[in-house]
PDB file of N, CA and C in Angstrom:
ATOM      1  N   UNK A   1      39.457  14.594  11.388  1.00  0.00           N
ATOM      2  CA  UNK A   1      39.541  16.035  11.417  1.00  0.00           C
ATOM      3  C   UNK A   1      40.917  16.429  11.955  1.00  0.00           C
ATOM      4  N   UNK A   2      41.488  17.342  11.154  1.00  0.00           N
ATOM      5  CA  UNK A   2      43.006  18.001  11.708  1.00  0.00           C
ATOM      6  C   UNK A   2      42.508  18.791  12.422  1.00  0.00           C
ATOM      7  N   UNK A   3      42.498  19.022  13.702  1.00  0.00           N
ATOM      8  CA  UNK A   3      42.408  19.778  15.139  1.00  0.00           C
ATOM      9  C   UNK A   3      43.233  21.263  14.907  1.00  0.00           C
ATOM     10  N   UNK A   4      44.693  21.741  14.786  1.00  0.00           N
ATOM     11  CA  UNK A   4      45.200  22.221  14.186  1.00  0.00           C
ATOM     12  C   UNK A   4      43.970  23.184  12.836  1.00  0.00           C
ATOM     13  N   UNK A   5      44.118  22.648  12.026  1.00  0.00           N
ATOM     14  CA  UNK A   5      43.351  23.300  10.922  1.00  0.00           C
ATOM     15  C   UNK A   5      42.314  23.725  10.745  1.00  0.00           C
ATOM     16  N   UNK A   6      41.611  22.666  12.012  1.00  0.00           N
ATOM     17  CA  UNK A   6      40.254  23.530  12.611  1.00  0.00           C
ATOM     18  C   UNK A   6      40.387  24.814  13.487  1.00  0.00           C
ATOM     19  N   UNK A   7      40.679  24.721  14.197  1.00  0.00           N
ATOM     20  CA  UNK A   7      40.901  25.627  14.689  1.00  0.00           C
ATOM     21  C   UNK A   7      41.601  27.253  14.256  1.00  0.00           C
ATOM     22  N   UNK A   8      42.657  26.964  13.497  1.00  0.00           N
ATOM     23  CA  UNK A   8      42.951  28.057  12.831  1.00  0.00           C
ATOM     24  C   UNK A   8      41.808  29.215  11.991  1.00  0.00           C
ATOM     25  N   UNK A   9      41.133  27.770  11.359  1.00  0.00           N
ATOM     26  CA  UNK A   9      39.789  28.067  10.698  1.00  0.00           C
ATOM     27  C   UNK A   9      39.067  28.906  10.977  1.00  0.00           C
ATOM     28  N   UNK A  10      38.648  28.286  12.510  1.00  0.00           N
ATOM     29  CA  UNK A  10      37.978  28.457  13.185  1.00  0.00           C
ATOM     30  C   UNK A  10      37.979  30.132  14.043  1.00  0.00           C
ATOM     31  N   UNK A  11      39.417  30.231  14.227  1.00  0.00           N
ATOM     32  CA  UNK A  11      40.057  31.652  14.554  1.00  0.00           C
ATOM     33  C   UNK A  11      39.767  32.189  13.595  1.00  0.00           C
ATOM     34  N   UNK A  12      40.099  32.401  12.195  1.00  0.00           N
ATOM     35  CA  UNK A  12      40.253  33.544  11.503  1.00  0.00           C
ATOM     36  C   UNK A  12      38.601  33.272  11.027  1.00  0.00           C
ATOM     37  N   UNK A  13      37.588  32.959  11.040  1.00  0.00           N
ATOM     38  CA  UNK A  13      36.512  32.847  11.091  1.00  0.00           C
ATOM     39  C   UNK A  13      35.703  34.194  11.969  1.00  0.00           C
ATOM     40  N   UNK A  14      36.245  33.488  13.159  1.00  0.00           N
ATOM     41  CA  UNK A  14      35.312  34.585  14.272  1.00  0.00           C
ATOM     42  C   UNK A  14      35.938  35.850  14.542  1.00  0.00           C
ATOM     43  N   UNK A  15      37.031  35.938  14.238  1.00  0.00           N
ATOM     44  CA  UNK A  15      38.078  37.543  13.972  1.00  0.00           C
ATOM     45  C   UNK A  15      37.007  38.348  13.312  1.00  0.00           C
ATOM     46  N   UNK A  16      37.155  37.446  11.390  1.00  0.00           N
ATOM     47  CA  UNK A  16      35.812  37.930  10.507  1.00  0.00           C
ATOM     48  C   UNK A  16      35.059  38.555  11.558  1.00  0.00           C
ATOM     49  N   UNK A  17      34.050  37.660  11.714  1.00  0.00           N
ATOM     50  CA  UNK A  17      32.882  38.591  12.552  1.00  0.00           C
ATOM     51  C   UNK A  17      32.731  39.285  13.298  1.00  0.00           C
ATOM     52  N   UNK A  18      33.704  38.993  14.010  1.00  0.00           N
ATOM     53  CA  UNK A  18      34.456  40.287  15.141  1.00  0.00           C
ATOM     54  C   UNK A  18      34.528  41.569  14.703  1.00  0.00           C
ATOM     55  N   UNK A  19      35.302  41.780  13.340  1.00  0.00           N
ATOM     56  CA  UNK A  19      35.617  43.019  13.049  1.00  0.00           C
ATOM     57  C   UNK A  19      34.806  43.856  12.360  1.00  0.00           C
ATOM     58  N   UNK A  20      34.019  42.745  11.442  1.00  0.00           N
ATOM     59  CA  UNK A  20      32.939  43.381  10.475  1.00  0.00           C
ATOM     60  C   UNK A  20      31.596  43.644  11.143  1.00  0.00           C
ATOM     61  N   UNK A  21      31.509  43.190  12.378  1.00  0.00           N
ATOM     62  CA  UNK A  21      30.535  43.158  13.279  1.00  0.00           C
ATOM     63  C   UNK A  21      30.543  44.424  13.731  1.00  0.00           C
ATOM     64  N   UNK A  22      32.048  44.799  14.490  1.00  0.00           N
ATOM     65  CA  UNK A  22      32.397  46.028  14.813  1.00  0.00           C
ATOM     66  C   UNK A  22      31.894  47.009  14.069  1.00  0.00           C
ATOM     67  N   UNK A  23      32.152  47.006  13.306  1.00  0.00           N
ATOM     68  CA  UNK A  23      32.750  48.208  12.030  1.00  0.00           C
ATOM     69  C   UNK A  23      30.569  48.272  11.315  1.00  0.00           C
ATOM     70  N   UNK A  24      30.026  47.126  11.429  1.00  0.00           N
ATOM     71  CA  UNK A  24      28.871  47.586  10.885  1.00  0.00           C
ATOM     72  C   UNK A  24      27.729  48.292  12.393  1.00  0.00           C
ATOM     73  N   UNK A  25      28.148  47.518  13.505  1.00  0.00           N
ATOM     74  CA  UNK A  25      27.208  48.749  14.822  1.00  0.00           C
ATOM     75  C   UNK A  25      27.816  49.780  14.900  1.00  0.00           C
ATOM     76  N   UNK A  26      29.107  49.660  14.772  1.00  0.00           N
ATOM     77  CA  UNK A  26      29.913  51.910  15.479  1.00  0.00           C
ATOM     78  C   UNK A  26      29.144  52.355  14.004  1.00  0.00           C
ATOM     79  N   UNK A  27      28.827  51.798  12.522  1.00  0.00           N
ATOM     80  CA  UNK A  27      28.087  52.727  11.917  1.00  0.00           C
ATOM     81  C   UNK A  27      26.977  53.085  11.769  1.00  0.00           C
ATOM     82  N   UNK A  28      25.919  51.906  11.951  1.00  0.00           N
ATOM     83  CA  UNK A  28      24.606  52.169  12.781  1.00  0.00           C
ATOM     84  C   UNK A  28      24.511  53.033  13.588  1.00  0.00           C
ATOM     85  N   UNK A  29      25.145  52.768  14.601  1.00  0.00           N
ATOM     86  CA  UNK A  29      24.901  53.563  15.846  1.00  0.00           C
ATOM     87  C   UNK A  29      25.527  55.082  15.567  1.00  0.00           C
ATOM     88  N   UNK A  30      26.443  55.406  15.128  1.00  0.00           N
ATOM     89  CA  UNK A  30      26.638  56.509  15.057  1.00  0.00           C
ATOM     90  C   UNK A  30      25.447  57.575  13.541  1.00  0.00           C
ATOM     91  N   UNK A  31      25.112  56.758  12.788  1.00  0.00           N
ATOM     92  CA  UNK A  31      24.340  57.236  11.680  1.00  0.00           C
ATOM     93  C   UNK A  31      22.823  57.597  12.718  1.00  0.00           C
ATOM     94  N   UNK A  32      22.457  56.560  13.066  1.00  0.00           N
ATOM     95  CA  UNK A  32      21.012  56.806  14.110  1.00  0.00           C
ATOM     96  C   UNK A  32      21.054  57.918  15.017  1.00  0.00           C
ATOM     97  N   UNK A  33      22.462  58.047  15.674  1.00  0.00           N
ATOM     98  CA  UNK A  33      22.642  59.420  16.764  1.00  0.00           C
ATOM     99  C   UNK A  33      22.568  60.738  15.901  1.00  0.00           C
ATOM    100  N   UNK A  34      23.517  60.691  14.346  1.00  0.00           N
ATOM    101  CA  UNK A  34      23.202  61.725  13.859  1.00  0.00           C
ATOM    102  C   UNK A  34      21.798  62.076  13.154  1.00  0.00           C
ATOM    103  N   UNK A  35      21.018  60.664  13.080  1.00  0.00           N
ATOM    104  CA  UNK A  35      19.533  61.369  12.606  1.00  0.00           C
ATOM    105  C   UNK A  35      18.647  61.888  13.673  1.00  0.00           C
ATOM    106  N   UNK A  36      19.085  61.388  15.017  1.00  0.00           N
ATOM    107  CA  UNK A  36      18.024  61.637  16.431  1.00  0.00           C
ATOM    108  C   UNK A  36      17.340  60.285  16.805  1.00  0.00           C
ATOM    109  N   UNK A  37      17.809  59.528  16.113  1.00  0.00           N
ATOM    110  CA  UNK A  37      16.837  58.421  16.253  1.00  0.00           C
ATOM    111  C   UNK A  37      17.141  57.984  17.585  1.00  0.00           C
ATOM    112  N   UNK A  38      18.384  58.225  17.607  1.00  0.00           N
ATOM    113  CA  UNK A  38      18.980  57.464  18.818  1.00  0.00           C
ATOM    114  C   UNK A  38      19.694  58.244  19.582  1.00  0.00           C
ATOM    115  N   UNK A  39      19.774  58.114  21.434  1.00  0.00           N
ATOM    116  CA  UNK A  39      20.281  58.627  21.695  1.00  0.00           C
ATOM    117  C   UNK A  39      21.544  58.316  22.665  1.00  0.00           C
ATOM    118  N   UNK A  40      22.713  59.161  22.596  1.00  0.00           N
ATOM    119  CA  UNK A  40      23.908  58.710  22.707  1.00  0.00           C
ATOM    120  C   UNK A  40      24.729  58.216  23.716  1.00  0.00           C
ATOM    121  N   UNK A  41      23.509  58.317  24.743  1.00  0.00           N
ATOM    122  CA  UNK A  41      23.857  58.332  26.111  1.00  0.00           C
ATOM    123  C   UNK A  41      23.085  57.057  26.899  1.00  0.00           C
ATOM    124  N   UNK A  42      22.496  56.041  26.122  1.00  0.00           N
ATOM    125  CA  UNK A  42      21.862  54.696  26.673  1.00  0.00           C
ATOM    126  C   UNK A  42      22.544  53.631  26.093  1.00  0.00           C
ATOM    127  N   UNK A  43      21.794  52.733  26.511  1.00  0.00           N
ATOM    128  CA  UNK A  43      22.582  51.021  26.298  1.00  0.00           C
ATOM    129  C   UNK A  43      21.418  50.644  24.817  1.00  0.00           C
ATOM    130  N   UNK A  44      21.832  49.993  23.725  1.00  0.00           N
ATOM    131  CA  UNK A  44      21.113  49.487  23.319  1.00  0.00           C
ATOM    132  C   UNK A  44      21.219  47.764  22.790  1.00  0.00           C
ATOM    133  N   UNK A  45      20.089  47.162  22.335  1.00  0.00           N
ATOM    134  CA  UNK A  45      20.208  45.957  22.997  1.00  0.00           C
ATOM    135  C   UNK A  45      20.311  45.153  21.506  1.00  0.00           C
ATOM    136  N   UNK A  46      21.461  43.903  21.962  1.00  0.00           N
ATOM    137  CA  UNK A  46      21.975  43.655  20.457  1.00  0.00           C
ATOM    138  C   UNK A  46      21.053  41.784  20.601  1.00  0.00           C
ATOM    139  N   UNK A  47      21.664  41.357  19.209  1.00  0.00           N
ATOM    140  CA  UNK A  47      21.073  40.308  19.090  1.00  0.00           C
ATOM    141  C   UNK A  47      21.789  39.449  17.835  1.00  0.00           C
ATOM    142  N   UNK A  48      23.002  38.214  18.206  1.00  0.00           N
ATOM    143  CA  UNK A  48      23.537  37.730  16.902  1.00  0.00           C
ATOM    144  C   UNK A  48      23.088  36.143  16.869  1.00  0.00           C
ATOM    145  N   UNK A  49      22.544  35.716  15.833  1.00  0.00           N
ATOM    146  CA  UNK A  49      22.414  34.655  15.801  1.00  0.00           C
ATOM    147  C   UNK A  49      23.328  33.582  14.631  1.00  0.00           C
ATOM    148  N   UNK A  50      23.878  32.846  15.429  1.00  0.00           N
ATOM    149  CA  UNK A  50      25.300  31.941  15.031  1.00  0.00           C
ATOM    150  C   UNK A  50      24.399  31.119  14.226  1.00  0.00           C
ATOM    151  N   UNK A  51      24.254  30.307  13.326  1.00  0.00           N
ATOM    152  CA  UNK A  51      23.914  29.281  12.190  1.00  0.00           C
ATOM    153  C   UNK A  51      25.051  28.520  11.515  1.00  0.00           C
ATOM    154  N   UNK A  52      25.011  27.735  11.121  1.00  0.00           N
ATOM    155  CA  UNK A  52      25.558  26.445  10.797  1.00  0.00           C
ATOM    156  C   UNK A  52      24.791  25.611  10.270  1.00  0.00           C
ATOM    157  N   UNK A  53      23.995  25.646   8.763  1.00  0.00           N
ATOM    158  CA  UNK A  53      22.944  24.404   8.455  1.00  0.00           C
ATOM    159  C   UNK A  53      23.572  23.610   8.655  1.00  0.00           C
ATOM    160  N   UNK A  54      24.946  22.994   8.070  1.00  0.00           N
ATOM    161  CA  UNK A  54      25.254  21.395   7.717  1.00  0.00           C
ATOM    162  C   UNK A  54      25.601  21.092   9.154  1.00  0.00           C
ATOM    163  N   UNK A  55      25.406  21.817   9.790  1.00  0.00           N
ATOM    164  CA  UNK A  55      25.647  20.294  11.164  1.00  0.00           C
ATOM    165  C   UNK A  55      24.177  20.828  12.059  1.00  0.00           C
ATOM    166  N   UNK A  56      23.191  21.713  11.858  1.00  0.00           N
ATOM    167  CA  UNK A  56      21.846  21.750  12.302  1.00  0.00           C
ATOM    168  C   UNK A  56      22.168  22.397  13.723  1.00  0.00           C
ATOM    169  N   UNK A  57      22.960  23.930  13.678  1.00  0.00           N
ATOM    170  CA  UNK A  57      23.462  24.761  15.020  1.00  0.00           C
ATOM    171  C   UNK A  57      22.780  25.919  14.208  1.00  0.00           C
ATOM    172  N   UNK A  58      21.828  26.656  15.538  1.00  0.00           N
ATOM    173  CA  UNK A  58      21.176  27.663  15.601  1.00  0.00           C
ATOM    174  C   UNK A  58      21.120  28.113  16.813  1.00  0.00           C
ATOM    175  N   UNK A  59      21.733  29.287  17.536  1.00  0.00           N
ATOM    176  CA  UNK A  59      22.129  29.591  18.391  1.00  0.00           C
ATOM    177  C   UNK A  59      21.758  31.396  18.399  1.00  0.00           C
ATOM    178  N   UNK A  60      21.420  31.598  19.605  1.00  0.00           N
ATOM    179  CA  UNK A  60      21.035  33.031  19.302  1.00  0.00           C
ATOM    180  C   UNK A  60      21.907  33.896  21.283  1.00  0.00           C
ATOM    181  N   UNK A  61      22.922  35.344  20.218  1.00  0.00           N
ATOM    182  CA  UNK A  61      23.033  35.836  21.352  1.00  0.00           C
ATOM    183  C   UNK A  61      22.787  36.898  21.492  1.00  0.00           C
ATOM    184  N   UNK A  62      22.323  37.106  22.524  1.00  0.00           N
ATOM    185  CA  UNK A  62      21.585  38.351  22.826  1.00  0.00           C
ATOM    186  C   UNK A  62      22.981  39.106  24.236  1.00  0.00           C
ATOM    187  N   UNK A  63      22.832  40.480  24.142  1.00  0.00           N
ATOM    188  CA  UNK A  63      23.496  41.345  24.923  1.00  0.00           C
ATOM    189  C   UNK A  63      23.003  42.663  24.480  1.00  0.00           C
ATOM    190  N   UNK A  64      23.890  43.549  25.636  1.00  0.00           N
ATOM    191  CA  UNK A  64      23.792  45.089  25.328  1.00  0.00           C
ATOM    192  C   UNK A  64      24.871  45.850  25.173  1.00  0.00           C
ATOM    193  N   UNK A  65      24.696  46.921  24.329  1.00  0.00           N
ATOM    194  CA  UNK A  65      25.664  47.834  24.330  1.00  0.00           C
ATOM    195  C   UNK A  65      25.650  48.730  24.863  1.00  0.00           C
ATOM    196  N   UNK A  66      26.703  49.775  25.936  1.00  0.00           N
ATOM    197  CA  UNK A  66      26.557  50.602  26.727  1.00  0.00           C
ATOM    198  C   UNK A  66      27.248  51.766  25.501  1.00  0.00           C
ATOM    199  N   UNK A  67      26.757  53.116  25.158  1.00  0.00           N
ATOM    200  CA  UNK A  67      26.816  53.973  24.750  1.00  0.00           C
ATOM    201  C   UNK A  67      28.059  55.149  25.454  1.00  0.00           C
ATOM    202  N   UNK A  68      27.452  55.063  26.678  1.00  0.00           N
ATOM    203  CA  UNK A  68      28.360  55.845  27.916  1.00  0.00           C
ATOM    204  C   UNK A  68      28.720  55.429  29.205  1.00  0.00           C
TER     205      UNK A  68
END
């Protein structure tokens, strides 16, 4: 394994999810506040789970988001 190339990989990998991650809760969350569903001023509670079949990684993370 090139160490190097993994890693790069590996960076622009989790950026990905980083950003598209971003970009899909601020629209959730802001679509739910404008229906009432939700309100704008609590924490709500997230949940990502990392997978990897070919090497058998299933990993689950859980946190919260603070609103205000």
């Amino acid at each position: 394994m090139d160490e190097d190339i993994f890693n790069m990989s590996l960076r622009k990998f989790l950026k990905k999810v980083g950003v598209t991650s971003q970009r899909e809760i601020e629209q959730a969350v802001r679509a739910a506040i404008d229906s009432g569903s939700l309100n704008g001023k609590t924490a709500v509670q997230a949940k990502v789970t990392l997978k990897i079949e070919a090497i058998g990684l299933s990993e689950d993370i859980d946190g919260e988001i603070n609103l205000s």
